[in-house]
N, C-alpha and C. Protein backbone atom coordinates (compact mmCIF):
# COMPACT_ATOMS: atom_id res chain seq x y z
N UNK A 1 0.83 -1.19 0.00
CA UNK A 1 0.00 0.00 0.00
C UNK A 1 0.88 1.25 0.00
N UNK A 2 1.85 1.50 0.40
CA UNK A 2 2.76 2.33 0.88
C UNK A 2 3.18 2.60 -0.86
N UNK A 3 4.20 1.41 -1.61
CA UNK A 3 4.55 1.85 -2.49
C UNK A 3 3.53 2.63 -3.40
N UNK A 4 1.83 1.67 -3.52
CA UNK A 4 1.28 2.59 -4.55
C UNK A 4 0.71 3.81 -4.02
N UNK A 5 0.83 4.16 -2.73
CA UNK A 5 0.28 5.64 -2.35
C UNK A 5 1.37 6.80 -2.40
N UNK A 6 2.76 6.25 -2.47
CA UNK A 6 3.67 7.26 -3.38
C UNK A 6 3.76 6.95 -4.43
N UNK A 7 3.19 6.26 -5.64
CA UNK A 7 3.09 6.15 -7.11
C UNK A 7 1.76 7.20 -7.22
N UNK A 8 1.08 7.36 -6.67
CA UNK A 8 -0.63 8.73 -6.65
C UNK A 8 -0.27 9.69 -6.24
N UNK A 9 0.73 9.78 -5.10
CA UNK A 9 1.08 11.03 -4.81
C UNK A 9 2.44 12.00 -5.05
N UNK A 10 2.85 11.21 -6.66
CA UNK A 10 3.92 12.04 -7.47
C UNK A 10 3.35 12.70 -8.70
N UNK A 11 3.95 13.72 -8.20
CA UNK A 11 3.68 14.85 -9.39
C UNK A 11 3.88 14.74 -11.16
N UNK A 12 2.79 13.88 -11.39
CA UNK A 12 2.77 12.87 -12.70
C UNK A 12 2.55 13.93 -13.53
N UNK A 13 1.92 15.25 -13.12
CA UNK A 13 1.53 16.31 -13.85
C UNK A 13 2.73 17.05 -14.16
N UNK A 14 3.60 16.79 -13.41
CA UNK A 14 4.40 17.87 -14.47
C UNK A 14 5.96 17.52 -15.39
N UNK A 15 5.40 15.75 -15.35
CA UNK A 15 6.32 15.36 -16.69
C UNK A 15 5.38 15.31 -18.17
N UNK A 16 4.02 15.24 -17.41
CA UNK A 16 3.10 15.64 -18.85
C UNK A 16 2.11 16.28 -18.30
N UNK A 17 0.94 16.88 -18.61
CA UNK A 17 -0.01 17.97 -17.98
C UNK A 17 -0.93 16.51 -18.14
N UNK A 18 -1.15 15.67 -18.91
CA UNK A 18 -2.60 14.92 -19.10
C UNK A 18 -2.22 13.65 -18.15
N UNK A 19 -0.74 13.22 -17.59
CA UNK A 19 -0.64 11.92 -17.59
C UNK A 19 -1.05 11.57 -16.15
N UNK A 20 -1.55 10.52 -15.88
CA UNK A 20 -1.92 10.03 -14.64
C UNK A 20 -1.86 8.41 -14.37
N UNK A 21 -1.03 8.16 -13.67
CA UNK A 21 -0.08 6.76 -13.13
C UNK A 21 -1.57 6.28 -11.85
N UNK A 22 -1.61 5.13 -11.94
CA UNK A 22 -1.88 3.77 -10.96
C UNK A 22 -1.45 2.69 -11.12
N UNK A 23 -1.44 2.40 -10.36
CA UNK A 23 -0.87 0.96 -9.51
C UNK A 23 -2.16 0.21 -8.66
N UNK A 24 -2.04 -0.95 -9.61
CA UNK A 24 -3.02 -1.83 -8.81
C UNK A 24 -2.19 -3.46 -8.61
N UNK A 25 -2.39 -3.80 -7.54
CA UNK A 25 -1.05 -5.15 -6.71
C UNK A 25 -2.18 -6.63 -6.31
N UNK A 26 -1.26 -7.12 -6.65
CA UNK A 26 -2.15 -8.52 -5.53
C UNK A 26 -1.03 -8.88 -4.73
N UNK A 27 -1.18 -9.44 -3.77
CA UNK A 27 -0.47 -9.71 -2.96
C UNK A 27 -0.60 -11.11 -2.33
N UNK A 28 0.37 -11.49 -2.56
CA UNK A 28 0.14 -12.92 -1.56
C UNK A 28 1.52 -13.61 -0.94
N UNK A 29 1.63 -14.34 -0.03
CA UNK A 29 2.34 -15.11 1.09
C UNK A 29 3.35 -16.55 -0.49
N UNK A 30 4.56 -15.96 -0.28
CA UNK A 30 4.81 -17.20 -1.13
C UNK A 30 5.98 -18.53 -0.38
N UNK A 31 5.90 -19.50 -0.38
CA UNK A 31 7.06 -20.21 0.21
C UNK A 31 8.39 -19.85 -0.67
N UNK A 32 9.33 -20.72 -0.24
CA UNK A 32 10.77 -20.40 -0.19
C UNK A 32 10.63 -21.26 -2.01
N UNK A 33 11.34 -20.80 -2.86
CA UNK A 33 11.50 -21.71 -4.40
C UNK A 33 10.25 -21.26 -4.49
N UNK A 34 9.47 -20.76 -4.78
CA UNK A 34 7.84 -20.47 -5.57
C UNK A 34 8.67 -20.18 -7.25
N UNK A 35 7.81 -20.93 -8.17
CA UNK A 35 8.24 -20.93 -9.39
C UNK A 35 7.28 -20.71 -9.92
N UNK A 36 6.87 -20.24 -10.88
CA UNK A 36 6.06 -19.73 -11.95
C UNK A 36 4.84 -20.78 -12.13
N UNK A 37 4.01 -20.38 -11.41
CA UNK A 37 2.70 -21.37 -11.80
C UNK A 37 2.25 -22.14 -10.92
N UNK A 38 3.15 -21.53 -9.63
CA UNK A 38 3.10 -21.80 -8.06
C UNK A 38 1.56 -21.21 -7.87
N UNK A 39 0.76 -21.87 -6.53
CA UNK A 39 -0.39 -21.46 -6.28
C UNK A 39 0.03 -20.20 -5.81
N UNK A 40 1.17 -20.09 -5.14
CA UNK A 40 1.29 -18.33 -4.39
C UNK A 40 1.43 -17.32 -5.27
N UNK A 41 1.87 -17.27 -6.55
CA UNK A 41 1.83 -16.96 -7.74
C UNK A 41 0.66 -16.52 -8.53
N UNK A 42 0.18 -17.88 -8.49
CA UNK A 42 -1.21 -17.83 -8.99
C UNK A 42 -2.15 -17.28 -8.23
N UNK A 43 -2.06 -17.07 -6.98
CA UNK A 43 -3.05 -16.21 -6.09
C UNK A 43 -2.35 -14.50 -5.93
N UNK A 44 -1.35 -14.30 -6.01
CA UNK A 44 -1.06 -12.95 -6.46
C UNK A 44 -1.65 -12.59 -7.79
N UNK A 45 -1.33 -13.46 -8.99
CA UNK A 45 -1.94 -12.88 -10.09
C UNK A 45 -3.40 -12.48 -9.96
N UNK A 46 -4.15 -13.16 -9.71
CA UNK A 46 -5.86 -13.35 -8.96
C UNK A 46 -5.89 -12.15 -8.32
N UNK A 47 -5.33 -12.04 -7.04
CA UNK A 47 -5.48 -11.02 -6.91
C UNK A 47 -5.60 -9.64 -7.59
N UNK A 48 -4.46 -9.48 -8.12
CA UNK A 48 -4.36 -7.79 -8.92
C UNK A 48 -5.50 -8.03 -9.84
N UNK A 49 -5.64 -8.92 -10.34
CA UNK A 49 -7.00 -8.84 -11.26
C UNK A 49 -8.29 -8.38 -10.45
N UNK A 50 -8.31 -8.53 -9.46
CA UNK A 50 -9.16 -8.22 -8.28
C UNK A 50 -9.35 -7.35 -8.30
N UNK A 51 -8.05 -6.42 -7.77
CA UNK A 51 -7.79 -4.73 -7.10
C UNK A 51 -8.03 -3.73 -9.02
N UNK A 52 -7.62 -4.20 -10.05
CA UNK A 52 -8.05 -4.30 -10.90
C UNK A 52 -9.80 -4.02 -11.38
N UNK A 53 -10.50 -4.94 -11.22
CA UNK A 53 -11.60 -4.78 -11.62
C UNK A 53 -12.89 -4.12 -10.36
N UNK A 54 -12.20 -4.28 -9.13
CA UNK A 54 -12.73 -3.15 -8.13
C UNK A 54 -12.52 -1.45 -8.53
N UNK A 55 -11.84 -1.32 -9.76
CA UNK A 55 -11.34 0.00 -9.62
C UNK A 55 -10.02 0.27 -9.81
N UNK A 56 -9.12 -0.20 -10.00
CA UNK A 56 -7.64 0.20 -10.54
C UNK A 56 -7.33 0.81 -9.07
N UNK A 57 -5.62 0.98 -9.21
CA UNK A 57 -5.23 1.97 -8.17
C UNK A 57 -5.85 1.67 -6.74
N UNK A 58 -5.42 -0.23 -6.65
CA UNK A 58 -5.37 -0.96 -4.93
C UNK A 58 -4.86 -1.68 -5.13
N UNK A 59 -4.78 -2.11 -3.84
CA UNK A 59 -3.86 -3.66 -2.82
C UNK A 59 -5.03 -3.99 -3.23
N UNK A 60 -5.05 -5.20 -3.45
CA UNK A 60 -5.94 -6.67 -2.97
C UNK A 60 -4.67 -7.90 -2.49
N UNK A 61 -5.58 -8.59 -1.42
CA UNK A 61 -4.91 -9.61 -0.42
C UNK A 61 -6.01 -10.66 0.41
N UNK A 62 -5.55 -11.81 0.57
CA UNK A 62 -6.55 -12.13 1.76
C UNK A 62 -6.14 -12.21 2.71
N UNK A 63 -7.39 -11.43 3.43
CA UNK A 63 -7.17 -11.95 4.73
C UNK A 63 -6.86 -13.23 5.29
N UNK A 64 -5.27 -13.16 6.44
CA UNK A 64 -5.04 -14.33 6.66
C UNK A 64 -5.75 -14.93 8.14
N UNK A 65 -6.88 -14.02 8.75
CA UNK A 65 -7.70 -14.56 9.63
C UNK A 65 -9.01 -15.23 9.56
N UNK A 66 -9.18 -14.68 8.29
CA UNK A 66 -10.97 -15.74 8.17
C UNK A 66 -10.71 -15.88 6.41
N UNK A 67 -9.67 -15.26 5.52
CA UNK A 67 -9.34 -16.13 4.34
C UNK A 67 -10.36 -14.94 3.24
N UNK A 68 -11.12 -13.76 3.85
CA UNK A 68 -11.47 -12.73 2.95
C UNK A 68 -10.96 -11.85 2.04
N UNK A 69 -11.26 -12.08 0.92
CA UNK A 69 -11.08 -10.66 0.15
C UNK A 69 -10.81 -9.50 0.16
N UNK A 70 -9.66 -8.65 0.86
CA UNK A 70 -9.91 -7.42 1.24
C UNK A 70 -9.08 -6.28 -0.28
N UNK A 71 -9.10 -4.86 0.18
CA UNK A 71 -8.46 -3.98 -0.25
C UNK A 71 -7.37 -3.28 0.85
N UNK A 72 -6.75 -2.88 0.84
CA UNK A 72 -5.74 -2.04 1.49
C UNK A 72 -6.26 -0.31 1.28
N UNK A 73 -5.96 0.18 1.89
CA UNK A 73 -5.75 1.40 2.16
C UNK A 73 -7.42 2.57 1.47
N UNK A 74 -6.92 3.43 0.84
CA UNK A 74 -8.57 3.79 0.53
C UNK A 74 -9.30 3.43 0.17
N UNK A 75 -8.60 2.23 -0.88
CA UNK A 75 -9.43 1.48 -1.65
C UNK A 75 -10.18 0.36 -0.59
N UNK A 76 -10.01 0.23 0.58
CA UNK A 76 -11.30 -0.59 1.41
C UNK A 76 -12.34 0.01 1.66
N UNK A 77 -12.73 1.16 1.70
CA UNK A 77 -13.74 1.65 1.21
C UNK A 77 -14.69 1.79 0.23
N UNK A 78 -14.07 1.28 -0.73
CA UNK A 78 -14.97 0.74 -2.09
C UNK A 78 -16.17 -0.08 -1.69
N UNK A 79 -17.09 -0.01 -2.55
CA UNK A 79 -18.20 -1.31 -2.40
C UNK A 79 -17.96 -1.72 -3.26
N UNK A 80 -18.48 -3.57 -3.95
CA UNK A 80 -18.28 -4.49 -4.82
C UNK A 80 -17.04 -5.33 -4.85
N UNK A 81 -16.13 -5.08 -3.53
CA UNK A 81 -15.37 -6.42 -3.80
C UNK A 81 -15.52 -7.31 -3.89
N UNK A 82 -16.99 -7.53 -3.43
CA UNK A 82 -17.23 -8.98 -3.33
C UNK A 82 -17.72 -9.38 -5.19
N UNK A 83 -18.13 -8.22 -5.71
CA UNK A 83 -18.20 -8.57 -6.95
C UNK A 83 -16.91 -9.00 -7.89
N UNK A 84 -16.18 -8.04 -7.80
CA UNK A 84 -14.65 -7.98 -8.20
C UNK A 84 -13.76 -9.19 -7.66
N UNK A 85 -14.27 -9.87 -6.72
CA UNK A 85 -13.31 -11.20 -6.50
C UNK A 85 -14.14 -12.34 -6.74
N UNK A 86 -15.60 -12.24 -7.08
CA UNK A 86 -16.09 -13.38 -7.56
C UNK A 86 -15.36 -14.30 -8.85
N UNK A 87 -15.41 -15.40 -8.69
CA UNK A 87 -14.47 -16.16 -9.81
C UNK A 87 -13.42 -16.10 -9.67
N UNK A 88 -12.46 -15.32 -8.85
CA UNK A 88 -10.95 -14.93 -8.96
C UNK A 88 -10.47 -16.26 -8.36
N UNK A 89 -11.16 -16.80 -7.41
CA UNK A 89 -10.83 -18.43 -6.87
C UNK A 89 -11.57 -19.38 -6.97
N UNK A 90 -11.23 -20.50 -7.33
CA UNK A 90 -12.50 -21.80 -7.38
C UNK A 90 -13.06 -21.89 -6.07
N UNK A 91 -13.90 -21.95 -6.12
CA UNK A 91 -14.69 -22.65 -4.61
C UNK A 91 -14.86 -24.20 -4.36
N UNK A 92 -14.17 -24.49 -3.32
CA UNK A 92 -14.17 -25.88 -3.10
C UNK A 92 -15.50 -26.58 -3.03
């Protein structure tokens, strides 16, 4: 959250007057050797597609106490994550 709230709060305006930068992340817990196509991998990718279709410009992560969907920082204030992470994981 930290990195993309100094990627919003640099002065993007005055290397071009129109241009405007976001950053949207997934985030996830990976073990030690995670290789390409690793579930921790694959649940980071999931994610940003998440923080992504909530709105661009967030964290998405789960919670590692009850395993929810969240956003980080302003972006938890959004409504529809629950829309925006539907499908992002199979349901057992």
């Amino acid at each position: 959250e930290k990195a993309r709230a100094r990627v919003d709060a640099h002065p993007w305006h005055e290397v071009a007057a129109d241009l405007r930068v976001t950053v949207s992340v997934g985030v996830a817990c990976l073990g030690d050797g995670a290789r390409p196509g690793a579930p921790g991998l694959d649940a980071a990718d999931s994610l940003l597609y998440v923080a992504k279709r909530a709105g661009r410009n967030a964290v998405a992560y789960r919670d590692g106490a009850d395993g929810t969907i969240r956003l980080a920082g302003p972006a938890a204030r959004r409504r529809g994550i629950e829309a925006a992470a539907r499908g992002a994981f199979p349901v057992p």
